[in-house]
PDB file of N, CA and C in Angstrom:
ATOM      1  N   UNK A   1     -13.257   0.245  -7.800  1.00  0.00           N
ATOM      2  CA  UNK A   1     -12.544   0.063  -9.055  1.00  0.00           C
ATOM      3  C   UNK A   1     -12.881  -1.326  -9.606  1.00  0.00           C
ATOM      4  N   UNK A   2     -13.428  -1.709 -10.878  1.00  0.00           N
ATOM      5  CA  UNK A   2     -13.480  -2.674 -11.713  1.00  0.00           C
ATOM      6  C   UNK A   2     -12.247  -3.558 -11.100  1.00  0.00           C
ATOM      7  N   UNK A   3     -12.058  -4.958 -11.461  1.00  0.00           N
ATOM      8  CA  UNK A   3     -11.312  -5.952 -11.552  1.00  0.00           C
ATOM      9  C   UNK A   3     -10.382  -5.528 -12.789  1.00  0.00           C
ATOM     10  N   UNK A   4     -10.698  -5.760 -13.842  1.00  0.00           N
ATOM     11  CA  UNK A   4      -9.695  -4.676 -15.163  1.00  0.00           C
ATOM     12  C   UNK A   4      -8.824  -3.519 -14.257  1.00  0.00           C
ATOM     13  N   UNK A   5      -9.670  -3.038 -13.586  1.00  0.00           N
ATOM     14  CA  UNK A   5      -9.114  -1.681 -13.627  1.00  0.00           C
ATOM     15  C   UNK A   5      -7.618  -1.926 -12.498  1.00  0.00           C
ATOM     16  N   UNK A   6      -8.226  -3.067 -11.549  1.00  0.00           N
ATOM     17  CA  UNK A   6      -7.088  -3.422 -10.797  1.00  0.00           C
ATOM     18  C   UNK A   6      -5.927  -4.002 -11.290  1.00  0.00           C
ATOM     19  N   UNK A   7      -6.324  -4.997 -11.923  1.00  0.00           N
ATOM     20  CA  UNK A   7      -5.318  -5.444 -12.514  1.00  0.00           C
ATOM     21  C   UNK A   7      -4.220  -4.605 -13.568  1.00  0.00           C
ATOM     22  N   UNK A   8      -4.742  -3.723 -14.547  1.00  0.00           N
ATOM     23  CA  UNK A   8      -4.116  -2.923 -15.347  1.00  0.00           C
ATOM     24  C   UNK A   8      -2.968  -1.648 -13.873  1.00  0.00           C
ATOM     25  N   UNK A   9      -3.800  -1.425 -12.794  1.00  0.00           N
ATOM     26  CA  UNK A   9      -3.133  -0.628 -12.032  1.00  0.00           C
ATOM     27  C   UNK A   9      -2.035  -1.358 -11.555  1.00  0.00           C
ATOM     28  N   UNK A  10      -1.922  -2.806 -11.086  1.00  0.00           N
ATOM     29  CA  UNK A  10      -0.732  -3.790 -10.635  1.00  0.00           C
ATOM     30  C   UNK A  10       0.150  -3.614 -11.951  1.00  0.00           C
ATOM     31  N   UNK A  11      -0.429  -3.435 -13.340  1.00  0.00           N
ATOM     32  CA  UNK A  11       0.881  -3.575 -14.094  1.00  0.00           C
ATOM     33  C   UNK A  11       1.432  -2.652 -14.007  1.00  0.00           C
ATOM     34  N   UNK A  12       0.862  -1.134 -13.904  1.00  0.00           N
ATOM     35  CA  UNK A  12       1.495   0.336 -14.144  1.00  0.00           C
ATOM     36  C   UNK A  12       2.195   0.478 -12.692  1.00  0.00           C
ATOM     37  N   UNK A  13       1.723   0.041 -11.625  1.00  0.00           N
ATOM     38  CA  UNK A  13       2.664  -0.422 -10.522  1.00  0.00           C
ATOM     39  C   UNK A  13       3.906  -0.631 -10.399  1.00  0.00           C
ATOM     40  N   UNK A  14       3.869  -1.900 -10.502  1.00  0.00           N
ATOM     41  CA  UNK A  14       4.864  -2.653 -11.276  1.00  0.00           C
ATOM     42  C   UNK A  14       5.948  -2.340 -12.014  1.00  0.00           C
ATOM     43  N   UNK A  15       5.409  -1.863 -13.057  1.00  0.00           N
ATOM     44  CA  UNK A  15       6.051  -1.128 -14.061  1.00  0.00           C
ATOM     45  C   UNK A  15       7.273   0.507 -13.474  1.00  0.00           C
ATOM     46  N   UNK A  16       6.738   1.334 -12.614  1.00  0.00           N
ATOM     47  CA  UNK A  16       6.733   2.189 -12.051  1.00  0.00           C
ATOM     48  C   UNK A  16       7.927   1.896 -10.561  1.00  0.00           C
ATOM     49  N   UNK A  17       7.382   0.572 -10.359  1.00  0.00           N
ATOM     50  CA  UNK A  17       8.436  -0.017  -9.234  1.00  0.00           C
ATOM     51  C   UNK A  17       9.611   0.083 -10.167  1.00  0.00           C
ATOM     52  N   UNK A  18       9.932  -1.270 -11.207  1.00  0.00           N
ATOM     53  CA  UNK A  18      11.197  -1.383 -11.809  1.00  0.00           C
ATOM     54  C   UNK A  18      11.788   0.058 -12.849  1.00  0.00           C
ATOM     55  N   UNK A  19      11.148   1.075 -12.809  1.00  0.00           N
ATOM     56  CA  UNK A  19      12.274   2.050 -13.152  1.00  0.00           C
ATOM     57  C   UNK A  19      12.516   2.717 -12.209  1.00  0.00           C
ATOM     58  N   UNK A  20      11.893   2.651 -10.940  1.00  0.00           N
ATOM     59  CA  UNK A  20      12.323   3.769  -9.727  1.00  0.00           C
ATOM     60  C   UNK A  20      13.234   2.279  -9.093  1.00  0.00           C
ATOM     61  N   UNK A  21      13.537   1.183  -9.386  1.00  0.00           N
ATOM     62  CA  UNK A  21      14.584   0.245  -9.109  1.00  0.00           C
ATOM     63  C   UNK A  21      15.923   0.229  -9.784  1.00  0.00           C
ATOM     64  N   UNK A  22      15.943   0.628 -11.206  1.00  0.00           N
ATOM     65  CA  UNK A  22      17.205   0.953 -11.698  1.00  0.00           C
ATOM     66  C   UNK A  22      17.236   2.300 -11.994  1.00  0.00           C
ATOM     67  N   UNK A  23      16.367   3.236 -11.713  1.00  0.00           N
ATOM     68  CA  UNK A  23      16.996   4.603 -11.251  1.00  0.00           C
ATOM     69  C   UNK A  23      17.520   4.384  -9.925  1.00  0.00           C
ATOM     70  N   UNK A  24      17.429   4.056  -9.129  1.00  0.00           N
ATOM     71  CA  UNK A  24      18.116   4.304  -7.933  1.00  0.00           C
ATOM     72  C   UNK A  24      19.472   3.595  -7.952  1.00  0.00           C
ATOM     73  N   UNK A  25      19.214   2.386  -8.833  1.00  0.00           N
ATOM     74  CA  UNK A  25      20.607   1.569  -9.437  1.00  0.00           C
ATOM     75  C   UNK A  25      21.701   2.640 -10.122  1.00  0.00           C
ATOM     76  N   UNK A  26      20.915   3.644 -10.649  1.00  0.00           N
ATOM     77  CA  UNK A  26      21.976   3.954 -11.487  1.00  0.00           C
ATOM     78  C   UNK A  26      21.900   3.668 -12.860  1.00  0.00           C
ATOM     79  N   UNK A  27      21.008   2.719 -13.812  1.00  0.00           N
ATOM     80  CA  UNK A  27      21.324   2.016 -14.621  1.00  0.00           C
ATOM     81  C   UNK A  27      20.355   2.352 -15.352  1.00  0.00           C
ATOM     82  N   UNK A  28      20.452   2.478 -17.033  1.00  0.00           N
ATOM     83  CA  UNK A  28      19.260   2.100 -17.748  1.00  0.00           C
ATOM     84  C   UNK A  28      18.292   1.000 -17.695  1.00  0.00           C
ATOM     85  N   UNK A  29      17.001   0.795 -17.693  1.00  0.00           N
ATOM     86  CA  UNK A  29      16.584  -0.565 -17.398  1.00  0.00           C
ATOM     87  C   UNK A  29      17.035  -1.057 -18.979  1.00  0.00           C
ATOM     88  N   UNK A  30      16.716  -2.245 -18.532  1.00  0.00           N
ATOM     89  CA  UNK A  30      16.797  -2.717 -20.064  1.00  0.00           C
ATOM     90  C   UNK A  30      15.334  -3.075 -20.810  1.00  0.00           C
ATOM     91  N   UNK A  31      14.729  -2.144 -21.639  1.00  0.00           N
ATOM     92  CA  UNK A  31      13.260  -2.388 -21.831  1.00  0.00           C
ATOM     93  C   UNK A  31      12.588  -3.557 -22.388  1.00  0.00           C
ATOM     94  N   UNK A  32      13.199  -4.104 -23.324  1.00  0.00           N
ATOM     95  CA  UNK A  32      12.698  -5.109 -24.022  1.00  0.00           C
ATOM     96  C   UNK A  32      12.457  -6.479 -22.676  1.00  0.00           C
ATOM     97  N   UNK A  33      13.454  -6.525 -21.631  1.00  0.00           N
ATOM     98  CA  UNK A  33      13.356  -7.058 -20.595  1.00  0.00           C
ATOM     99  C   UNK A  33      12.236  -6.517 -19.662  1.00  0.00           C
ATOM    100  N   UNK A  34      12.296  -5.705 -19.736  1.00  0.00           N
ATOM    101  CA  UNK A  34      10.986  -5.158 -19.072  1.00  0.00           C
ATOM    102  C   UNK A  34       9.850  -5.584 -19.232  1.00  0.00           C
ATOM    103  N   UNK A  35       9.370  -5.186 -20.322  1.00  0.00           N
ATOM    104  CA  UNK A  35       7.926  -5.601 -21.092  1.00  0.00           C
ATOM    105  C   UNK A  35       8.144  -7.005 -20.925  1.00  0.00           C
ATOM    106  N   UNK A  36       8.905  -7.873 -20.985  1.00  0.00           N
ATOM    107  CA  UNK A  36       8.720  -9.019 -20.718  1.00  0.00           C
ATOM    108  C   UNK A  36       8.372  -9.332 -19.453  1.00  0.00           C
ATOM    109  N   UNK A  37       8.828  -8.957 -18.791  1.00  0.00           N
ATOM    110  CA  UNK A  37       8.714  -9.098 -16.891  1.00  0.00           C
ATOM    111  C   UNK A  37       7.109  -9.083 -16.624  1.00  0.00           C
ATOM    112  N   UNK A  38       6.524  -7.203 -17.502  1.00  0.00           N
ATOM    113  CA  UNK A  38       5.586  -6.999 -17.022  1.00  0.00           C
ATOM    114  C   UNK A  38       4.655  -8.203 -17.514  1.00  0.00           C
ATOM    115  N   UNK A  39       4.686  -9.020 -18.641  1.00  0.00           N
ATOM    116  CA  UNK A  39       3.699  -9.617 -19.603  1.00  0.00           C
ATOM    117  C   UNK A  39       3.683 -11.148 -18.791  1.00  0.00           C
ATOM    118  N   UNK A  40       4.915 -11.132 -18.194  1.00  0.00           N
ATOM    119  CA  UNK A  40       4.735 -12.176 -17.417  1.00  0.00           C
ATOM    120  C   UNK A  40       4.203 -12.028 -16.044  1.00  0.00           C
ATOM    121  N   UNK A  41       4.412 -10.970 -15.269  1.00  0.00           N
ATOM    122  CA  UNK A  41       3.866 -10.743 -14.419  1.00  0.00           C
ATOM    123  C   UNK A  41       2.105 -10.649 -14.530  1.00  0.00           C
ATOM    124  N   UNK A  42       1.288 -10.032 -15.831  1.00  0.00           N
ATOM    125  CA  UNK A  42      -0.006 -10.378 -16.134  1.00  0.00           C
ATOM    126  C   UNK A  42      -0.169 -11.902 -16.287  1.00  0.00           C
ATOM    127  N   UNK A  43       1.007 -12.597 -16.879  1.00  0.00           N
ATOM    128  CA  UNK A  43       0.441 -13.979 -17.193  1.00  0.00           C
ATOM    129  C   UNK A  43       0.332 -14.620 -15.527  1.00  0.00           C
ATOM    130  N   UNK A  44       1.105 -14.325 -14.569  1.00  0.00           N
ATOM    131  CA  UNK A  44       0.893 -14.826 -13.327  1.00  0.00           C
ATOM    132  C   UNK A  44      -0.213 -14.591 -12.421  1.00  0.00           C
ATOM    133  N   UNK A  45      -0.661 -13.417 -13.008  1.00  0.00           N
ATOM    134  CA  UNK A  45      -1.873 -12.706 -12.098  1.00  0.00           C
ATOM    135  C   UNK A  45      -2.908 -13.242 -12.257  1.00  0.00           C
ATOM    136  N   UNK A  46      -3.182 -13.704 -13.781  1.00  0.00           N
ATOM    137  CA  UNK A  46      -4.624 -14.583 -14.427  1.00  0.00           C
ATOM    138  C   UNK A  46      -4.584 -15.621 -14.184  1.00  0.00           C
ATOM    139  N   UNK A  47      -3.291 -16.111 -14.169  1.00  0.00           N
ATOM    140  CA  UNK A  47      -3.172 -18.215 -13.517  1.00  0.00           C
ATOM    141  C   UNK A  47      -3.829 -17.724 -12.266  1.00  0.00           C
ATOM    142  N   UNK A  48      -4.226 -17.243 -11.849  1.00  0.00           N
ATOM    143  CA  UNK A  48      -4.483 -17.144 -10.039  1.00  0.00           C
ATOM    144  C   UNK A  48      -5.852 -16.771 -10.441  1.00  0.00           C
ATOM    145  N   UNK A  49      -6.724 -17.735  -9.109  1.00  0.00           N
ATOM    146  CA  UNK A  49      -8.262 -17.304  -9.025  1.00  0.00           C
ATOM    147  C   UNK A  49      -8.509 -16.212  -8.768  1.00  0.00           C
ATOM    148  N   UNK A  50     -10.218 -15.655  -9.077  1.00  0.00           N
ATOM    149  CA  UNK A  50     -10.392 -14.345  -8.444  1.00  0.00           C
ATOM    150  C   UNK A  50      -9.948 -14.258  -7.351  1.00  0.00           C
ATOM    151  N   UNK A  51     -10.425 -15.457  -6.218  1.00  0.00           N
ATOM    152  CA  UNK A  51      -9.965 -14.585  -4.527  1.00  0.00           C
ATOM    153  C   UNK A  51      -8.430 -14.413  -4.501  1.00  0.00           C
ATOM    154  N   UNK A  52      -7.782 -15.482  -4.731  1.00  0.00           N
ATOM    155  CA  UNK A  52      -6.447 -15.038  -5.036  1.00  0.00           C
ATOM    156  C   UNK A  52      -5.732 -13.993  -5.564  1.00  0.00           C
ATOM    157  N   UNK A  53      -6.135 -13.220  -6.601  1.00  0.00           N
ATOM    158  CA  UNK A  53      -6.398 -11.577  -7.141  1.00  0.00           C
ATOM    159  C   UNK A  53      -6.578 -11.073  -6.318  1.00  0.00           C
ATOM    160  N   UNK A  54      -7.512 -11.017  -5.637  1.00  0.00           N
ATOM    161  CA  UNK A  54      -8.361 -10.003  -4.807  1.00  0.00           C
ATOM    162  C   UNK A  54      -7.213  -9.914  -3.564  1.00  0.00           C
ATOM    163  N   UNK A  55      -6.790 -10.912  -3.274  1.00  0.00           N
ATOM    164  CA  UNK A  55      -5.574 -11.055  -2.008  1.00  0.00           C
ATOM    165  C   UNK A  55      -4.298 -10.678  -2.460  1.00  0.00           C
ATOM    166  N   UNK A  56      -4.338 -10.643  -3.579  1.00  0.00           N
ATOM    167  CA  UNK A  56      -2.824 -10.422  -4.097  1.00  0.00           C
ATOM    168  C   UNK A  56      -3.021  -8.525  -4.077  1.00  0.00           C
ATOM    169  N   UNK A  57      -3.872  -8.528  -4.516  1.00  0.00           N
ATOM    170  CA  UNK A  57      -4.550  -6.603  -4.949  1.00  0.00           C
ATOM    171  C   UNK A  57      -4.340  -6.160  -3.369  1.00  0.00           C
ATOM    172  N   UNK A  58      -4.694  -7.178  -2.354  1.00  0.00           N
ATOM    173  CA  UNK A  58      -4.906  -6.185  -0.843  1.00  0.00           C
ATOM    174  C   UNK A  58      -3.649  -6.259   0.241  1.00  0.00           C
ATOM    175  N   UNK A  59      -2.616  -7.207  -0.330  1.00  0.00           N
ATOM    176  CA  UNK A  59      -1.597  -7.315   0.751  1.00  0.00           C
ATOM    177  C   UNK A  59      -0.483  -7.268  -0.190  1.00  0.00           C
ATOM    178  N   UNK A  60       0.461  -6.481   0.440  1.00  0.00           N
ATOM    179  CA  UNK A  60       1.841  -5.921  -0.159  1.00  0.00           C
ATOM    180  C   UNK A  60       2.891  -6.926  -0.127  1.00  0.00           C
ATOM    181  N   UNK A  61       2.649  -7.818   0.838  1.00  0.00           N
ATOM    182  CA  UNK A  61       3.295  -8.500   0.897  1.00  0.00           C
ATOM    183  C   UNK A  61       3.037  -9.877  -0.672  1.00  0.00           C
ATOM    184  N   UNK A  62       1.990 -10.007  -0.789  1.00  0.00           N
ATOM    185  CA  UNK A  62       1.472 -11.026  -1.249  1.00  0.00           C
ATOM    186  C   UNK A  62       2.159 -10.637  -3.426  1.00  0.00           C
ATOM    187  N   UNK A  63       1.756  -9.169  -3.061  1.00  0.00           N
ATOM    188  CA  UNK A  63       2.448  -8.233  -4.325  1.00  0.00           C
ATOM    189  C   UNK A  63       3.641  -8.422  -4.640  1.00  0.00           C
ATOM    190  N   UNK A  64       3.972  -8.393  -3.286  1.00  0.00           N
ATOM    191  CA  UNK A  64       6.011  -7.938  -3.877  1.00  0.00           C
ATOM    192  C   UNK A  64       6.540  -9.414  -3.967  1.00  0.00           C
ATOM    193  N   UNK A  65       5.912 -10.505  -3.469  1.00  0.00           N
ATOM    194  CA  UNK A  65       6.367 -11.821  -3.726  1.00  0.00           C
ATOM    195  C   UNK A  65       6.178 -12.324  -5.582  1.00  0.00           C
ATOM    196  N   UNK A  66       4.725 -12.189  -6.089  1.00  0.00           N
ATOM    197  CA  UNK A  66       4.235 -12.011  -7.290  1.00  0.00           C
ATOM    198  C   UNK A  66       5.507 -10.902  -8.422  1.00  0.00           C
ATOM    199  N   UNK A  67       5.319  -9.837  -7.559  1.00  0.00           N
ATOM    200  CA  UNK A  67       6.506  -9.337  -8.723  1.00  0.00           C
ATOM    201  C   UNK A  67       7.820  -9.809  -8.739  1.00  0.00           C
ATOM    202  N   UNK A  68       7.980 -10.874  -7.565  1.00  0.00           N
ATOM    203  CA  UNK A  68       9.741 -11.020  -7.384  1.00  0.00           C
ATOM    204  C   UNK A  68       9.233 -12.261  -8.232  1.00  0.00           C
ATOM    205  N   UNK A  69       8.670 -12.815  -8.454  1.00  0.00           N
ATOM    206  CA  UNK A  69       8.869 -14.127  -8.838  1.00  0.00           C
ATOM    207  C   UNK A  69       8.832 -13.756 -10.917  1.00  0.00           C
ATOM    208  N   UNK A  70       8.112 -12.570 -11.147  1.00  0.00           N
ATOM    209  CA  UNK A  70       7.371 -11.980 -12.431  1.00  0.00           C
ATOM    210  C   UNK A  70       9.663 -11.770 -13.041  1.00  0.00           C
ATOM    211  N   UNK A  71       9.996 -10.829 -12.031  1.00  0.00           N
ATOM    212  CA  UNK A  71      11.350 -10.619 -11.907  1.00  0.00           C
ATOM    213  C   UNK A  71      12.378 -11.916 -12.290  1.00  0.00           C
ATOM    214  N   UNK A  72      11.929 -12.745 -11.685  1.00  0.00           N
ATOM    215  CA  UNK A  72      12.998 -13.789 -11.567  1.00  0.00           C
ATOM    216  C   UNK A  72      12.746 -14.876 -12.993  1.00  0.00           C
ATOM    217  N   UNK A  73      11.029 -15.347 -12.958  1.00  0.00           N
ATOM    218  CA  UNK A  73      11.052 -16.038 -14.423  1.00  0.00           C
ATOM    219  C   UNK A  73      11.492 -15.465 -15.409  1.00  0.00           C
ATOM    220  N   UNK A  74      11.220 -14.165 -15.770  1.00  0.00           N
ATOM    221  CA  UNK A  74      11.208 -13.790 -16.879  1.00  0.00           C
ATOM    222  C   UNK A  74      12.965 -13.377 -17.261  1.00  0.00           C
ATOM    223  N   UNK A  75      13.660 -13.251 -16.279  1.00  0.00           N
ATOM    224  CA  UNK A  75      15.127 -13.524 -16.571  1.00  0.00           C
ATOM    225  C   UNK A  75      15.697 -12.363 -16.690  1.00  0.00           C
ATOM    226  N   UNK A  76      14.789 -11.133 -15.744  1.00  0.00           N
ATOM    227  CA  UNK A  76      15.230  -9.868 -15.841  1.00  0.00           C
ATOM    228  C   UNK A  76      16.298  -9.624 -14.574  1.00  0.00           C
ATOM    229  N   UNK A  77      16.737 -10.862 -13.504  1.00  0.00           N
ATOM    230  CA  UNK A  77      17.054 -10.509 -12.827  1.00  0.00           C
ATOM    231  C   UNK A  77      18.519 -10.711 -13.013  1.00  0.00           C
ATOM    232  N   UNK A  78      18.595 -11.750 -14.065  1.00  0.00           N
ATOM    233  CA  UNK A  78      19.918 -11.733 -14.821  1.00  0.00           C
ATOM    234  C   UNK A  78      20.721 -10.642 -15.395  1.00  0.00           C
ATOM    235  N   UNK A  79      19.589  -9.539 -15.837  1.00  0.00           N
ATOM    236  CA  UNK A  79      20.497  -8.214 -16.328  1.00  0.00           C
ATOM    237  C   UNK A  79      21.172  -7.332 -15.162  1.00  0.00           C
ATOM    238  N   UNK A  80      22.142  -6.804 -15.426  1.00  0.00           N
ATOM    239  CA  UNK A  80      23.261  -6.426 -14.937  1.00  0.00           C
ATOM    240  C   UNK A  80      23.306  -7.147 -13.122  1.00  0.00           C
ATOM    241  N   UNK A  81      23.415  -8.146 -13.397  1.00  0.00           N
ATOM    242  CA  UNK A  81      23.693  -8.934 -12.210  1.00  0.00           C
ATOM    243  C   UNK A  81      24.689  -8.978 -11.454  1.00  0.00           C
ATOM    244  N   UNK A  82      25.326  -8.733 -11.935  1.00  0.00           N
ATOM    245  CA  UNK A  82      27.162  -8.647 -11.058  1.00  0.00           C
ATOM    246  C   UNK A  82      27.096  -7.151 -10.202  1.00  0.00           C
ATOM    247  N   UNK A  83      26.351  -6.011 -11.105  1.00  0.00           N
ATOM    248  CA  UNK A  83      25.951  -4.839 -10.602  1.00  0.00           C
ATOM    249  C   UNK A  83      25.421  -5.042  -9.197  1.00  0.00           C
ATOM    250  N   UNK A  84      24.284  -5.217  -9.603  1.00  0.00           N
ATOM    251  CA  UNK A  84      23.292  -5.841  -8.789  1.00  0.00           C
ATOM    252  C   UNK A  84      23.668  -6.752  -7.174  1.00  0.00           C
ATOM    253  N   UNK A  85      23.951  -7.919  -7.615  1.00  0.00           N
ATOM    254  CA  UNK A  85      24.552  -8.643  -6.541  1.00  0.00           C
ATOM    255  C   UNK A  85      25.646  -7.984  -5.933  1.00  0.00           C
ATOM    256  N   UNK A  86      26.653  -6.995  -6.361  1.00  0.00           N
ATOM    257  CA  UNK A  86      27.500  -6.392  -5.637  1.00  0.00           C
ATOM    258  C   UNK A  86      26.943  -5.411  -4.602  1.00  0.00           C
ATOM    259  N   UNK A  87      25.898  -4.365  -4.937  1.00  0.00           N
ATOM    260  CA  UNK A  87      25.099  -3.552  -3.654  1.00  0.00           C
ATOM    261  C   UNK A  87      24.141  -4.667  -3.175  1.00  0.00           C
ATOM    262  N   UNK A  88      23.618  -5.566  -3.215  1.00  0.00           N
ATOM    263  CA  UNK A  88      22.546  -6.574  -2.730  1.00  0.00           C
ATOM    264  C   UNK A  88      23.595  -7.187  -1.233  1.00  0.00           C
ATOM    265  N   UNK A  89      25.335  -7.207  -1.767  1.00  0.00           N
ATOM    266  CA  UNK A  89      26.379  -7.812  -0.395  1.00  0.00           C
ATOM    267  C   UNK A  89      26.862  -6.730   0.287  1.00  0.00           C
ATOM    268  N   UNK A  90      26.318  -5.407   0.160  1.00  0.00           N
ATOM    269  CA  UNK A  90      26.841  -4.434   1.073  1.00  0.00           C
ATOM    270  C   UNK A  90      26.100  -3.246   1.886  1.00  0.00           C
ATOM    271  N   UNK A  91      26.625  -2.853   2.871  1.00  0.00           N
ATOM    272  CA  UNK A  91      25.945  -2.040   3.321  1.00  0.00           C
ATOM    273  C   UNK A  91      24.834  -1.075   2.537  1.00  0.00           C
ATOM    274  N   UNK A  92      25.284  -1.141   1.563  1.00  0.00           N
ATOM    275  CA  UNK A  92      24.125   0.052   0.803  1.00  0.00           C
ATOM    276  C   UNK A  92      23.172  -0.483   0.369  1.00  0.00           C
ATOM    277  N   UNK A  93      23.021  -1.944   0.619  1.00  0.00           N
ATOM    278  CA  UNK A  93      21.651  -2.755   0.893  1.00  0.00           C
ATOM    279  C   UNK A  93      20.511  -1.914   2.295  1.00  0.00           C
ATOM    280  N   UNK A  94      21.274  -1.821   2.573  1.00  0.00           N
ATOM    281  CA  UNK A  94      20.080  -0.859   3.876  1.00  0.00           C
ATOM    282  C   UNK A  94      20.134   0.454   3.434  1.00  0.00           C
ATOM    283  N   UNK A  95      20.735   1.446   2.969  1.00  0.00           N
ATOM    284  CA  UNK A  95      20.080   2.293   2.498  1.00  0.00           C
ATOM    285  C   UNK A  95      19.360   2.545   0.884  1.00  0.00           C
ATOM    286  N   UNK A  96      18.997   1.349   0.559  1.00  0.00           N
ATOM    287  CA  UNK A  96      17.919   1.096  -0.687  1.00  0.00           C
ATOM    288  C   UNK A  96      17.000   1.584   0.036  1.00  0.00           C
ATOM    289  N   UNK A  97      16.041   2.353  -0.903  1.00  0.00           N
ATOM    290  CA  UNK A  97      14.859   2.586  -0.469  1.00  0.00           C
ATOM    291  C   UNK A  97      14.501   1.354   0.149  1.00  0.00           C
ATOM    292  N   UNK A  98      13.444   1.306   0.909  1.00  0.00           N
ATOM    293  CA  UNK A  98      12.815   0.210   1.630  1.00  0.00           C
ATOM    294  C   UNK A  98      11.508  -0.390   0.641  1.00  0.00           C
ATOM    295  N   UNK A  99      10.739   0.284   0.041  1.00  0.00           N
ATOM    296  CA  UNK A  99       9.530  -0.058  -1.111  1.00  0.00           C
ATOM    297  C   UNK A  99      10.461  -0.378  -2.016  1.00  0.00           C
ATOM    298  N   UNK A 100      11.726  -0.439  -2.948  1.00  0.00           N
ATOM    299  CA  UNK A 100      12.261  -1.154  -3.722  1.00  0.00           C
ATOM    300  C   UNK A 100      12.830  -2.228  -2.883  1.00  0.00           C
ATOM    301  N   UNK A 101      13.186  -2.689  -1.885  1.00  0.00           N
ATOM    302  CA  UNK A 101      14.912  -3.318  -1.421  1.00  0.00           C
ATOM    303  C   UNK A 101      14.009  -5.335  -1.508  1.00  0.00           C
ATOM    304  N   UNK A 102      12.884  -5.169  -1.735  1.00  0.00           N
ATOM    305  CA  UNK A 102      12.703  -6.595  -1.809  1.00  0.00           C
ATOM    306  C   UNK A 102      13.036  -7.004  -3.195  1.00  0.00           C
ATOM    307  N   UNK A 103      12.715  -6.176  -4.118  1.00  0.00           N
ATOM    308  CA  UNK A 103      13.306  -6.389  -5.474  1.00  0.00           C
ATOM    309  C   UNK A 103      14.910  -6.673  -5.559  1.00  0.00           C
ATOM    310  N   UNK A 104      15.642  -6.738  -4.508  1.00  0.00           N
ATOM    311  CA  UNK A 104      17.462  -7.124  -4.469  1.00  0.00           C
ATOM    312  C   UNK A 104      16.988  -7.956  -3.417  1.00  0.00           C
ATOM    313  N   UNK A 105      16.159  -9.219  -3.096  1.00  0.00           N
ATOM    314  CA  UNK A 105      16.189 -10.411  -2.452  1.00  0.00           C
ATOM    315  C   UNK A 105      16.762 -11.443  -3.267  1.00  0.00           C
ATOM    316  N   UNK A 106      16.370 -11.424  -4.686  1.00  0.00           N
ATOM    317  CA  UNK A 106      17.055 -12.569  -5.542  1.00  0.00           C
ATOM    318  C   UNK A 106      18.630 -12.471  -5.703  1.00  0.00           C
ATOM    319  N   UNK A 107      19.072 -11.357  -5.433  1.00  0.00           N
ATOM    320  CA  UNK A 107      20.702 -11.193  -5.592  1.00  0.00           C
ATOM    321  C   UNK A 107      21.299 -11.516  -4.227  1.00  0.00           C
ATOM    322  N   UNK A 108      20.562 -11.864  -3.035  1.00  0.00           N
ATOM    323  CA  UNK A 108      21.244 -12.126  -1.914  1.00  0.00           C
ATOM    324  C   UNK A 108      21.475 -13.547  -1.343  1.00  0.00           C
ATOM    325  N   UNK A 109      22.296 -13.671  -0.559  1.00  0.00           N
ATOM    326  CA  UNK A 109      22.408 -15.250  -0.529  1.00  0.00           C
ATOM    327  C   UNK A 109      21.708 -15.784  -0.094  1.00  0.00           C
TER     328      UNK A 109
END
């Protein structure tokens, strides 16, 4: 796959993560917040060198840090936060899916 092609797949990713994150919430996302997240999440991907890309593209870990941070600047983690931080302090923190539950790290203490 092209470099384009990777990168455009991290956004639809991405993208795909945070509504299967507030579907499982329960919640409408809020879109206009969204598109922001994602636009920032591209603006974070290009500050970073190719190998850095290329490492971010091959480890999940390296991903879900990039989107938590895409999450947190862009001030999407502020929407329905009280929601949010209330399952992030309770047991139903472990039964979050496990591929979403790093996305409720910023709501925990």
């Amino acid at each position: 796959m092209a470099p384009q092609d990777n990168h455009q797949a991290l956004l639809s990713e991405f993208r795909e993560t945070l509504e299967a994150f507030y579907a499982e919430l329960k919640l409408a996302p809020p879109y206009d917040s969204v598109e922001k997240t994602i636009r920032c999440l591209d603006d974070l991907f290009k500050a970073r060198t190719a190998e850095e890309q290329e490492q971010v593209l091959g480890n999940n870990a390296l991903k879900w840090q990039l989107h938590v941070q895409a999450f947190v600047d862009s001030g999407l983690h502020k929407k329905h936060r009280g929601i949010i931080t209330g399952l992030a302090h309770t047991d139903a923190f472990d039964r979050f899916p496990e591929s979403l539950r790093y996305l409720l790290e910023p709501f925990r203490p």
